[in-house]
PDB file of N, CA and C in Angstrom:
ATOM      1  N   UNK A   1     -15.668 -17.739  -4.919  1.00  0.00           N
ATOM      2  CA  UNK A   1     -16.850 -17.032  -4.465  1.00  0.00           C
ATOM      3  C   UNK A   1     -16.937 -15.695  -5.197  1.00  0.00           C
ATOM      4  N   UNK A   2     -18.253 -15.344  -6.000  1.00  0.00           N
ATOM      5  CA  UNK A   2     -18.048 -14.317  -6.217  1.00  0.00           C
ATOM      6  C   UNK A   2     -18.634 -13.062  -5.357  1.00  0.00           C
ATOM      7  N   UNK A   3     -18.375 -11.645  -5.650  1.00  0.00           N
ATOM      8  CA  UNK A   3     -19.197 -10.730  -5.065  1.00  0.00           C
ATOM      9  C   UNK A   3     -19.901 -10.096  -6.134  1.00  0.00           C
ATOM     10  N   UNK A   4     -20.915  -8.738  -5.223  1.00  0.00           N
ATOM     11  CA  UNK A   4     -21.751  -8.230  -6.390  1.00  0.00           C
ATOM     12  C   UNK A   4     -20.628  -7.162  -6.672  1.00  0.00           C
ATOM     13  N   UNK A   5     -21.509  -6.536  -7.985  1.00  0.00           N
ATOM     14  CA  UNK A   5     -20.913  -5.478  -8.047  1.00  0.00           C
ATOM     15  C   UNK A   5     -21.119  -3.939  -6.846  1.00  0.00           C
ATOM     16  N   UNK A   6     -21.830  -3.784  -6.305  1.00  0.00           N
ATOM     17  CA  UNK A   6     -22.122  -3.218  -5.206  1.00  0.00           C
ATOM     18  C   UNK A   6     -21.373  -3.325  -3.893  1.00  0.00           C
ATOM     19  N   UNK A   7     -20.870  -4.726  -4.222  1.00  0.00           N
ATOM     20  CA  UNK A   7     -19.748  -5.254  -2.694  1.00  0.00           C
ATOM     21  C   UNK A   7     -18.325  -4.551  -3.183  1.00  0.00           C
ATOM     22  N   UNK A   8     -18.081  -4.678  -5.054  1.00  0.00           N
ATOM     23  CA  UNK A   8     -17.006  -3.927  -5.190  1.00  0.00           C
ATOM     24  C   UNK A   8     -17.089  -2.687  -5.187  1.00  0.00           C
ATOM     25  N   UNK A   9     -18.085  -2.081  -5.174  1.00  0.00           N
ATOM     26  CA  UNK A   9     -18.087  -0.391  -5.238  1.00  0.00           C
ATOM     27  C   UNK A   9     -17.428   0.298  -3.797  1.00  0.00           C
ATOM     28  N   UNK A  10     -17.597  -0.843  -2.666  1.00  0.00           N
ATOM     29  CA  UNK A  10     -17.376  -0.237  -1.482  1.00  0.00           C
ATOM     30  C   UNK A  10     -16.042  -0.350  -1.646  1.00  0.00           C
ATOM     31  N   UNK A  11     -15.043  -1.018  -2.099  1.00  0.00           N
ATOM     32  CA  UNK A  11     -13.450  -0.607  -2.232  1.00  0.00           C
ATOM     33  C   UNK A  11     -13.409   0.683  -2.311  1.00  0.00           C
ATOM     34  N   UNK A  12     -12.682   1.670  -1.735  1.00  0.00           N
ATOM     35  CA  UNK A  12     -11.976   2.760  -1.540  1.00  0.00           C
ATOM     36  C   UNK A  12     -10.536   2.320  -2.441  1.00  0.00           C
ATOM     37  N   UNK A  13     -10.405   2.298  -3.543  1.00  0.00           N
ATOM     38  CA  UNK A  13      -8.890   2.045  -4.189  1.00  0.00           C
ATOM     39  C   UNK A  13      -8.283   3.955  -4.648  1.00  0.00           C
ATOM     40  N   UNK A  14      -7.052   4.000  -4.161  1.00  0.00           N
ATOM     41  CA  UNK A  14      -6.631   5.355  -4.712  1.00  0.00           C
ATOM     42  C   UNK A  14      -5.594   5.257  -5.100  1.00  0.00           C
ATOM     43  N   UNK A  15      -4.621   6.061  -6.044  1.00  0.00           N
ATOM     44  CA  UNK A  15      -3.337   6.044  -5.901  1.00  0.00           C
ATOM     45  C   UNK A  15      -2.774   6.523  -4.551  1.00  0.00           C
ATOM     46  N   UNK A  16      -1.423   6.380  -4.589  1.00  0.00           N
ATOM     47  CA  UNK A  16      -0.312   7.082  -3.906  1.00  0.00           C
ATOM     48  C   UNK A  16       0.785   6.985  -3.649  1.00  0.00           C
ATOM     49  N   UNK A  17       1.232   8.215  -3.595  1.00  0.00           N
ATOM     50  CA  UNK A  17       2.745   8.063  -3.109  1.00  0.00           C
ATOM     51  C   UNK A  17       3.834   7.605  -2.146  1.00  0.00           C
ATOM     52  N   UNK A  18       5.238   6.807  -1.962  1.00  0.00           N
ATOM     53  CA  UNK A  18       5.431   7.152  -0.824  1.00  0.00           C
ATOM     54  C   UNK A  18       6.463   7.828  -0.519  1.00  0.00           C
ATOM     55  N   UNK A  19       6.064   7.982   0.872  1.00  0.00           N
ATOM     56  CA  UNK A  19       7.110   9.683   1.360  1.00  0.00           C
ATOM     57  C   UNK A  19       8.208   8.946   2.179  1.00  0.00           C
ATOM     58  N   UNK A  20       7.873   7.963   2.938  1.00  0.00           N
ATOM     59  CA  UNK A  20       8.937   7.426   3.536  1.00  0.00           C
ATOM     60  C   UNK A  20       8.662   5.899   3.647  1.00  0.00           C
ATOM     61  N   UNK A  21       9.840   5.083   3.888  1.00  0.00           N
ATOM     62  CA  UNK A  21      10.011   3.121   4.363  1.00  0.00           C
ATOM     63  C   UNK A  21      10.777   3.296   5.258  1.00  0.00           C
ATOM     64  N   UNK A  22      10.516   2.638   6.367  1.00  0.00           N
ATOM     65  CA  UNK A  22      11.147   2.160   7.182  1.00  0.00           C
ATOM     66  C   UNK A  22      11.123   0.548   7.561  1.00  0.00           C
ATOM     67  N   UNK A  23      12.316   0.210   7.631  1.00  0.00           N
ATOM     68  CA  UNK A  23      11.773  -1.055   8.358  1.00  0.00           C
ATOM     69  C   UNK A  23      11.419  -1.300   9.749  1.00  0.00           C
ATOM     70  N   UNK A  24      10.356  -2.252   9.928  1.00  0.00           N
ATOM     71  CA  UNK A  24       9.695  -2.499  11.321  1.00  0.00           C
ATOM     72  C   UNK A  24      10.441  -3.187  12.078  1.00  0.00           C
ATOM     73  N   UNK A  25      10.684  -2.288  13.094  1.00  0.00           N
ATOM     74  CA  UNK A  25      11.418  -2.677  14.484  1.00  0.00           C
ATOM     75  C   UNK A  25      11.468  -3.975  14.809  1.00  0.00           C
ATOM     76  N   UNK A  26      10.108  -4.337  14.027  1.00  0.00           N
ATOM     77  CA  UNK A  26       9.859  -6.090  15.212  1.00  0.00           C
ATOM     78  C   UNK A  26       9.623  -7.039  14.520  1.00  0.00           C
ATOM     79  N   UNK A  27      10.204  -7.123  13.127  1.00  0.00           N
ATOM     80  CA  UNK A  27       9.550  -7.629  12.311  1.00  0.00           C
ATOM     81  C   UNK A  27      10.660  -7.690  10.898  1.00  0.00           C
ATOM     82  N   UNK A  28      10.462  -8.874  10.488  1.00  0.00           N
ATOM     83  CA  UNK A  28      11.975  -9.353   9.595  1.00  0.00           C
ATOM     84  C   UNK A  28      11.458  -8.879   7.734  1.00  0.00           C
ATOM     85  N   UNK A  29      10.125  -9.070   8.018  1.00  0.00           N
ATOM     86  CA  UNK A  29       9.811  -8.939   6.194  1.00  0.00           C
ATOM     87  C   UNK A  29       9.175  -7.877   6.150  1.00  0.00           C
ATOM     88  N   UNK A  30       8.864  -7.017   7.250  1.00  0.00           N
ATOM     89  CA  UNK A  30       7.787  -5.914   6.991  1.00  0.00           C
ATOM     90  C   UNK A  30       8.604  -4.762   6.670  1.00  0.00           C
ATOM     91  N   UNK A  31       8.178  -3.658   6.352  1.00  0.00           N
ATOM     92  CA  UNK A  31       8.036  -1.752   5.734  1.00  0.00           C
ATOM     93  C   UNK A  31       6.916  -1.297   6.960  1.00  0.00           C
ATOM     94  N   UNK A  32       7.497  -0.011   7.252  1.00  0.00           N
ATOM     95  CA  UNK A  32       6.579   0.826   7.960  1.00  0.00           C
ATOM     96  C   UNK A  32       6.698   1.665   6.525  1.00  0.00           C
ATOM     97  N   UNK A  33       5.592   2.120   5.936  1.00  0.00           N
ATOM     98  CA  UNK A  33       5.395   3.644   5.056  1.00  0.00           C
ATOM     99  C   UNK A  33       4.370   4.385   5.316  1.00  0.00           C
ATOM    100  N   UNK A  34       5.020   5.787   4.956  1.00  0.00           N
ATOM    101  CA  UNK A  34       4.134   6.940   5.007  1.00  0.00           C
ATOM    102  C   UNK A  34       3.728   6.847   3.729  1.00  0.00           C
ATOM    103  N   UNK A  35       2.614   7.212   3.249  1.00  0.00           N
ATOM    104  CA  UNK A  35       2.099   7.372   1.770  1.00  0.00           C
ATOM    105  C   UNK A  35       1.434   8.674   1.774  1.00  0.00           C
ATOM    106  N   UNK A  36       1.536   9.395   0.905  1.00  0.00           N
ATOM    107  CA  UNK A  36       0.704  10.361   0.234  1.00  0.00           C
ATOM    108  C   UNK A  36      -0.763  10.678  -0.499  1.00  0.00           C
ATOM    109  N   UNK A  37      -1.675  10.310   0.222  1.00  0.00           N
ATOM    110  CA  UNK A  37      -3.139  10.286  -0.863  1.00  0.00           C
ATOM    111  C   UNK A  37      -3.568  11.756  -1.464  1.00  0.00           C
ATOM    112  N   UNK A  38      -2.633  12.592  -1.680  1.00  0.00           N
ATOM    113  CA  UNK A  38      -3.461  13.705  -1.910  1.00  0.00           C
ATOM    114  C   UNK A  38      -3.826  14.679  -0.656  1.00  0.00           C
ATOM    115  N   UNK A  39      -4.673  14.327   0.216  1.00  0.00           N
ATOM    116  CA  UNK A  39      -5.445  15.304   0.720  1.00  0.00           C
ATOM    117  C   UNK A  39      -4.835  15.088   2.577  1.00  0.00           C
ATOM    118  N   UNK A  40      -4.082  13.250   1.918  1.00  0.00           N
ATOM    119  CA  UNK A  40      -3.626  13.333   3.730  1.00  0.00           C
ATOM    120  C   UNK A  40      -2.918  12.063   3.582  1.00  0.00           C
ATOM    121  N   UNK A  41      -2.260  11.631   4.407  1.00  0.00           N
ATOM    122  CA  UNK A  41      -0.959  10.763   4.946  1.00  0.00           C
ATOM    123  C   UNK A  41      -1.071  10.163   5.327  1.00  0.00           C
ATOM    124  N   UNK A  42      -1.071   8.674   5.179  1.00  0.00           N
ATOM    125  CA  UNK A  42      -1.548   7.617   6.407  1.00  0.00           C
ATOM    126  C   UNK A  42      -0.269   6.763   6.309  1.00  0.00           C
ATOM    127  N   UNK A  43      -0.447   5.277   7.281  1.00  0.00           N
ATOM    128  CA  UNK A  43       0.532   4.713   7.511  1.00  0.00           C
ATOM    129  C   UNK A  43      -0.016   3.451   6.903  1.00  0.00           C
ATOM    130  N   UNK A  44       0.920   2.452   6.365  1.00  0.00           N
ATOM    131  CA  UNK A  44       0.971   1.484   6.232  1.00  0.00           C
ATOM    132  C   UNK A  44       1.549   0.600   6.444  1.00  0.00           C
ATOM    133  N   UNK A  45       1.512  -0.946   6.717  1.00  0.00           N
ATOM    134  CA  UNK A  45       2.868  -1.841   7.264  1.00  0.00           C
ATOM    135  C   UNK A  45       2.758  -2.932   6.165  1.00  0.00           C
ATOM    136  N   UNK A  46       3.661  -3.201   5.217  1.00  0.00           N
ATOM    137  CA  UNK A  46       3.926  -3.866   4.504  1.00  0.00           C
ATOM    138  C   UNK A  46       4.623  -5.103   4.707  1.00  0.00           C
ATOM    139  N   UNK A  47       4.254  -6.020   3.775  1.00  0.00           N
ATOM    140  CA  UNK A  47       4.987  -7.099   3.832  1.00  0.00           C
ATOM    141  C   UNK A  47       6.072  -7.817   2.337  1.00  0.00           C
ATOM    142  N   UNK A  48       6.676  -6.677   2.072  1.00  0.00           N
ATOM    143  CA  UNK A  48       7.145  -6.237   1.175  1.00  0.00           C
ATOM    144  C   UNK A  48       9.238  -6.174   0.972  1.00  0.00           C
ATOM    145  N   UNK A  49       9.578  -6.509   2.145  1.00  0.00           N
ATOM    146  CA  UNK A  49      11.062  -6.178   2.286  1.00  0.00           C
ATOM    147  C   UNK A  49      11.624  -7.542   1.551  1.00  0.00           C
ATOM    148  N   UNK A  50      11.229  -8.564   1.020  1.00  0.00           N
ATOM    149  CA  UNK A  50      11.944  -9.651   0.267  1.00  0.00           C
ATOM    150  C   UNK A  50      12.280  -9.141  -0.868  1.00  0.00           C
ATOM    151  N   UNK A  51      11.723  -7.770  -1.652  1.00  0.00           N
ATOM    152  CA  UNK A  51      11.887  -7.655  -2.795  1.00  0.00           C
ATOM    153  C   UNK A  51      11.983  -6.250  -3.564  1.00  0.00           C
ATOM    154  N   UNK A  52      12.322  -5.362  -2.194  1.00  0.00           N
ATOM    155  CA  UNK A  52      12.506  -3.800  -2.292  1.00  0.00           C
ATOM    156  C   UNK A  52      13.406  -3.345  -1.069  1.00  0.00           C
ATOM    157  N   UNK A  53      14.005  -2.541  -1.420  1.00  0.00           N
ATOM    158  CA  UNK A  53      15.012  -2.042  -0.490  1.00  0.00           C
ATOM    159  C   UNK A  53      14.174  -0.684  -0.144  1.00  0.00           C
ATOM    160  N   UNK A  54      14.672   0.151   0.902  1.00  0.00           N
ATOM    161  CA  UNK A  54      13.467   1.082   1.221  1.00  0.00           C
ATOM    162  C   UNK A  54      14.066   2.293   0.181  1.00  0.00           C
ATOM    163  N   UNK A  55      14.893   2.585  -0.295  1.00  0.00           N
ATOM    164  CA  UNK A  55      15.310   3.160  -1.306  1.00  0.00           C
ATOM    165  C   UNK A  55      14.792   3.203  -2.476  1.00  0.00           C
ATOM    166  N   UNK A  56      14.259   2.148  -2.552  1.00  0.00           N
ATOM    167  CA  UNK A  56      13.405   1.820  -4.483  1.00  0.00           C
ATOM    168  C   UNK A  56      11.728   2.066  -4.011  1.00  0.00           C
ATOM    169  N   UNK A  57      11.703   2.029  -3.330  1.00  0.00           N
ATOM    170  CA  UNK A  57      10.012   2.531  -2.462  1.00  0.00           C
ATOM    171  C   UNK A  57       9.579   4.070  -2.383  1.00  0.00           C
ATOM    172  N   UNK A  58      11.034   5.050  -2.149  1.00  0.00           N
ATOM    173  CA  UNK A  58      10.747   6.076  -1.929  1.00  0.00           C
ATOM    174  C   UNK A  58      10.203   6.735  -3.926  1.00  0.00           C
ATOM    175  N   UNK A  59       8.982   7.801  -3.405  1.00  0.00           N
ATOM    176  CA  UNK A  59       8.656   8.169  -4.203  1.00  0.00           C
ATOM    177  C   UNK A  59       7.864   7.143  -5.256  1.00  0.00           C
ATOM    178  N   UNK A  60       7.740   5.720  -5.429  1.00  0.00           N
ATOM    179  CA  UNK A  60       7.049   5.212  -5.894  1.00  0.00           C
ATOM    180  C   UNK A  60       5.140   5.274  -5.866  1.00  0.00           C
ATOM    181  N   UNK A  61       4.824   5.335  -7.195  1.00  0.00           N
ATOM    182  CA  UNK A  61       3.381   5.692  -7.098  1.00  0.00           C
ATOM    183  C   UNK A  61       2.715   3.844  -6.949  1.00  0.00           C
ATOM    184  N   UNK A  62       1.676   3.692  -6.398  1.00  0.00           N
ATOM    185  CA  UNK A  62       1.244   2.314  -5.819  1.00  0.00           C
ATOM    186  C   UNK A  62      -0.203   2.638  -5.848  1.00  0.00           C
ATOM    187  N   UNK A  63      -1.421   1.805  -5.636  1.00  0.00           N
ATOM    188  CA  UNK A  63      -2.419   2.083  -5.551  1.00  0.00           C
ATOM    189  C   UNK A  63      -2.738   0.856  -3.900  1.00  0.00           C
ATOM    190  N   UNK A  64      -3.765   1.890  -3.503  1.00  0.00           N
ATOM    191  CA  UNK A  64      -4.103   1.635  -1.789  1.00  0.00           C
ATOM    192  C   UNK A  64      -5.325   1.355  -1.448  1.00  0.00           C
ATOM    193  N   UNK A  65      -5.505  -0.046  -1.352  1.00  0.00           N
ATOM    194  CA  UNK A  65      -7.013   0.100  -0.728  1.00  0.00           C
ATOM    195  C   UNK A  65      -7.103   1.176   0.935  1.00  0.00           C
ATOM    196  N   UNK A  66      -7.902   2.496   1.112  1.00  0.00           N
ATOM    197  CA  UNK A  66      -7.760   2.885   1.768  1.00  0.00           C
ATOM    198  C   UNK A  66      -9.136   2.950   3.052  1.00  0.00           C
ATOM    199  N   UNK A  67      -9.897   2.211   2.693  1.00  0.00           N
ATOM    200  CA  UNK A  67     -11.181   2.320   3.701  1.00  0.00           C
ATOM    201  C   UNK A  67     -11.129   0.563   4.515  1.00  0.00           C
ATOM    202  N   UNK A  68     -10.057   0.172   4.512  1.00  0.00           N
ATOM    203  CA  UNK A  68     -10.077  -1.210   5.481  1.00  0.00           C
ATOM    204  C   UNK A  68      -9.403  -0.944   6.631  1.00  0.00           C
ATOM    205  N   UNK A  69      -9.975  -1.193   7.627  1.00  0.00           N
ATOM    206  CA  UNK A  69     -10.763  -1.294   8.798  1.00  0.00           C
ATOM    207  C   UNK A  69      -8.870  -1.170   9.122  1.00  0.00           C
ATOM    208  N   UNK A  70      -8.415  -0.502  10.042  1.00  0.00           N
ATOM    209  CA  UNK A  70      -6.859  -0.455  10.924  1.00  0.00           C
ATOM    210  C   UNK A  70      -6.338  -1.480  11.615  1.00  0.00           C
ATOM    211  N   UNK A  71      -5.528  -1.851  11.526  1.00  0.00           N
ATOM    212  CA  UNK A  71      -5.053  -3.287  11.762  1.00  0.00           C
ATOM    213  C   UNK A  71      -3.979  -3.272  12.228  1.00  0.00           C
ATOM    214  N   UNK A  72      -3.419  -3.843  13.882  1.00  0.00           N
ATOM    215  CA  UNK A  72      -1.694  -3.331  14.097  1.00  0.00           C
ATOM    216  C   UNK A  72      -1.105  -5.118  13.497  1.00  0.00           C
ATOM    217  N   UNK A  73      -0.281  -4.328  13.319  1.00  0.00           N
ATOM    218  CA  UNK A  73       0.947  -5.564  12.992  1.00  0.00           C
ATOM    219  C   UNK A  73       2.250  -5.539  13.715  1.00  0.00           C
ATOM    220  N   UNK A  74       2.143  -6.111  14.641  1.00  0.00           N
ATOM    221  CA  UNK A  74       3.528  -6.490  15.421  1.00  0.00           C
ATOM    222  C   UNK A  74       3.667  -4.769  15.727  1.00  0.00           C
ATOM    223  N   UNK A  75       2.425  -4.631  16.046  1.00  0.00           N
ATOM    224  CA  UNK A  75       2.689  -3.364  17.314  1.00  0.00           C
ATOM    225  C   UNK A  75       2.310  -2.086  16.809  1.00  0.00           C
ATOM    226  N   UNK A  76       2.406  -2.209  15.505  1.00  0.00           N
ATOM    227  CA  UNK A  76       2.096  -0.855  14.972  1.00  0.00           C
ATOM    228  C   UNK A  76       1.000  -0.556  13.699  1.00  0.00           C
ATOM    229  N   UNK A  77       0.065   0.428  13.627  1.00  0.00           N
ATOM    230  CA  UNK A  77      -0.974   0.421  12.931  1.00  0.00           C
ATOM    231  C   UNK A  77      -0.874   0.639  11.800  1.00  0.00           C
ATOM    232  N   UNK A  78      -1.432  -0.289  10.891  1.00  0.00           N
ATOM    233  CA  UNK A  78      -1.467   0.024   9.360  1.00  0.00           C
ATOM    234  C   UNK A  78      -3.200   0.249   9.171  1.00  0.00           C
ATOM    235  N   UNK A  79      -2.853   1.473   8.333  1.00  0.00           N
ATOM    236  CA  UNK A  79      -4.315   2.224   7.922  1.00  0.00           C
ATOM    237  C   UNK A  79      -4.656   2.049   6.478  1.00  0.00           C
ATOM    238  N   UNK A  80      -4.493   0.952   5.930  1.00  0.00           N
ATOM    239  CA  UNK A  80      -4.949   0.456   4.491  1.00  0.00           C
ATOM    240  C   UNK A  80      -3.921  -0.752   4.112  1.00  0.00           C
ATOM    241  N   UNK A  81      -4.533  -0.618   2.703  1.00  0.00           N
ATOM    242  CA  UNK A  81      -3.362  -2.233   2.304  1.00  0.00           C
ATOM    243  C   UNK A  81      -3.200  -1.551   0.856  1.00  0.00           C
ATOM    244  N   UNK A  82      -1.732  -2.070   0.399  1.00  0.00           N
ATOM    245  CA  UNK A  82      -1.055  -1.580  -0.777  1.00  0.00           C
ATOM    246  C   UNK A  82      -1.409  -3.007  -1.831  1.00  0.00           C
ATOM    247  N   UNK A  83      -1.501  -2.517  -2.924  1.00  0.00           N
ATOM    248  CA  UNK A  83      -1.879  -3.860  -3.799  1.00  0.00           C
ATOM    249  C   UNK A  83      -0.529  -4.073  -4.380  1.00  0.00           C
ATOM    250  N   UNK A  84      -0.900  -5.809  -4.109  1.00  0.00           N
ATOM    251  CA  UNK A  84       1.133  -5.871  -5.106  1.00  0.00           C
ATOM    252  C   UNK A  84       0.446  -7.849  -5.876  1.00  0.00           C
ATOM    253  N   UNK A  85       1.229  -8.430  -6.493  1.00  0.00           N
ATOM    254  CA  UNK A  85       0.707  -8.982  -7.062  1.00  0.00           C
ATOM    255  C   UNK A  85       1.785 -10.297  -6.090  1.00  0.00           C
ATOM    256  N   UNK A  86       0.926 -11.570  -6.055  1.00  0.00           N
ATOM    257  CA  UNK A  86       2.132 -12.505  -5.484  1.00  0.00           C
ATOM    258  C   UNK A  86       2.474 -13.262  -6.208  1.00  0.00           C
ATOM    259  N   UNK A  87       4.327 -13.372  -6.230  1.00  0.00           N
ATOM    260  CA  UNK A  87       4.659 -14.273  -7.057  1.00  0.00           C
ATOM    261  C   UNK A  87       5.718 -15.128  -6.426  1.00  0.00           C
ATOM    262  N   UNK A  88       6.307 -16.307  -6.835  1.00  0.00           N
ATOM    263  CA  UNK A  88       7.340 -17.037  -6.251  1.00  0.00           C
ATOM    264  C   UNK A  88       8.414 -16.212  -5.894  1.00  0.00           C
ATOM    265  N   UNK A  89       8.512 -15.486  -6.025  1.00  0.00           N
ATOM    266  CA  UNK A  89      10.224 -14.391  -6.191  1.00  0.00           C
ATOM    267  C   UNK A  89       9.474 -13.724  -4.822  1.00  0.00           C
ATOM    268  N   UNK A  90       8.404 -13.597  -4.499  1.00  0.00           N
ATOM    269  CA  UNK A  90       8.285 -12.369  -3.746  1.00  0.00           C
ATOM    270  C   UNK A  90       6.960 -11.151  -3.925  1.00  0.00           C
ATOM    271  N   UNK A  91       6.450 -10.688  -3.361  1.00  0.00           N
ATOM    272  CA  UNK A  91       5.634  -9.597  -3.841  1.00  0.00           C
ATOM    273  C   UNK A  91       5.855  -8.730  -4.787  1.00  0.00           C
ATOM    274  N   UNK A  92       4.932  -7.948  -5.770  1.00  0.00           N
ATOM    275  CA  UNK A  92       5.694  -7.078  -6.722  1.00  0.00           C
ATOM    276  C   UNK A  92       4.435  -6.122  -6.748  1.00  0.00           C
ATOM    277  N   UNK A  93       4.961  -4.735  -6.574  1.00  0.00           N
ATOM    278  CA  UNK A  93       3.961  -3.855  -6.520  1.00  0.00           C
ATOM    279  C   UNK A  93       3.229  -3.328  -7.401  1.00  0.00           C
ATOM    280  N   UNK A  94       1.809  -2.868  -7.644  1.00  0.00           N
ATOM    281  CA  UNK A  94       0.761  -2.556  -8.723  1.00  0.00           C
ATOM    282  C   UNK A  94       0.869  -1.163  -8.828  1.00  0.00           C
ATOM    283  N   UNK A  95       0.817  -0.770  -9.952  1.00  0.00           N
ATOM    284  CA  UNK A  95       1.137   0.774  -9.822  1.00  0.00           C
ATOM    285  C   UNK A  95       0.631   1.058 -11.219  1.00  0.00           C
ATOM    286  N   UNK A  96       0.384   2.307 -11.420  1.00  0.00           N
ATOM    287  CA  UNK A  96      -0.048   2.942 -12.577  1.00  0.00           C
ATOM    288  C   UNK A  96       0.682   3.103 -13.668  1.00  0.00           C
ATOM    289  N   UNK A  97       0.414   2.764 -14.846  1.00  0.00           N
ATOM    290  CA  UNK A  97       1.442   2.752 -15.820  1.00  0.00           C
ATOM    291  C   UNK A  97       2.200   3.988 -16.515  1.00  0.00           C
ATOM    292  N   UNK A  98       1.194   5.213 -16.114  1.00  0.00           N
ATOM    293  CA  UNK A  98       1.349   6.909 -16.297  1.00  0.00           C
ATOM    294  C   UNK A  98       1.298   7.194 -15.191  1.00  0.00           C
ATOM    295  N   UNK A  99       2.108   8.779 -14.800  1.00  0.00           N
ATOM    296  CA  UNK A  99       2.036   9.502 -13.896  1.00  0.00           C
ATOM    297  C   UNK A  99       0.505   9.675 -13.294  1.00  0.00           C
ATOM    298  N   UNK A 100       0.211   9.530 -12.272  1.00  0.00           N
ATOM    299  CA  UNK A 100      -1.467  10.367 -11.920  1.00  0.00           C
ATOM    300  C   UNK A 100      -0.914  10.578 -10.537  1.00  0.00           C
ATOM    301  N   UNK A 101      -1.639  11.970 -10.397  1.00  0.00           N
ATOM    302  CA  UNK A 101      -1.118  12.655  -8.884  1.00  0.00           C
ATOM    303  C   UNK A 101      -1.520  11.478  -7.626  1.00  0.00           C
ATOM    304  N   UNK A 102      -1.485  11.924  -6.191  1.00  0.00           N
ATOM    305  CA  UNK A 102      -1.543  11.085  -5.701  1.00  0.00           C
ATOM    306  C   UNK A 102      -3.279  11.150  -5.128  1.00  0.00           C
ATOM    307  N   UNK A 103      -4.040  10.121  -4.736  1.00  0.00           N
ATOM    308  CA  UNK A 103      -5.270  10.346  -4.401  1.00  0.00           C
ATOM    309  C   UNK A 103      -6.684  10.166  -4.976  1.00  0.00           C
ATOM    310  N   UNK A 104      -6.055   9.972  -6.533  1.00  0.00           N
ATOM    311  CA  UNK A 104      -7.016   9.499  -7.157  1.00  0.00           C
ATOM    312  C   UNK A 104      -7.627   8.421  -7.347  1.00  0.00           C
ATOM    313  N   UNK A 105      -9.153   7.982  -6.899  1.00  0.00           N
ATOM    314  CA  UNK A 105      -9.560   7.032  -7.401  1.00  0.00           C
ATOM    315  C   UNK A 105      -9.577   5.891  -8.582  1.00  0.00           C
ATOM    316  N   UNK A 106      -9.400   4.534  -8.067  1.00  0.00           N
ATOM    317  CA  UNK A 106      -9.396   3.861  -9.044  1.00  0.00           C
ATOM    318  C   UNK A 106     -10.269   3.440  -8.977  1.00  0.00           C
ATOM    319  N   UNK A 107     -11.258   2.502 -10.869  1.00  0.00           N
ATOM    320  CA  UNK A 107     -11.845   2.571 -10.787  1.00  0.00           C
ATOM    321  C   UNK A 107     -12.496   0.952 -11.350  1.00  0.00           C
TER     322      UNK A 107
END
């Protein structure tokens, strides 16, 4: 199915950082993270622990869809979705190939 280009303009994509991983209390494959957009901090819940330790997460730059709608997962709210690519091994995260601060639009 395709969309217009107008349906993609409404993506909110930004970089960012993250500040902290935790793993979720209730939950065997998920990440709780704090991320960094620049101007403010939100949370995210990942499904990401098959193929990162929360150690290799910290400080990693990632890009975030950040305007989709809040969503709890096994109890707790994730305020966007991190782009990662899927592969047999596991998820693998999308990230910028140069430094860019955190917050910036992608485009």
């Amino acid at each position: 199915m395709n969309i217009s280009f107008e349906e993609f303009a409404k993506l909110d994509l930004r970089t960012g950082i993250i500040k902290e991983a935790k793993i979720h209390p209730s939950a065997d494959r998920l990440y709780v993270l704090k991320v960094d957009l620049g101007d403010k901090e939100i949370q995210l819940v990942a499904g990401i622990r098959k193929t990162y330790s929360p150690e290799e997460l910290l400080g990693r730059r990632i890009v975030v869809l950040v305007n989709l709608e809040p969503k709890s997962l096994r109890g707790i709210e994730s305020q966007g979705m991190l782009l990662a690519a899927s592969t047999e091994s596991g998820p693998v995260l999308l990230s910028p190939d140069k430094e860019v601060p955190a917050g910036i639009r992608v485009k």
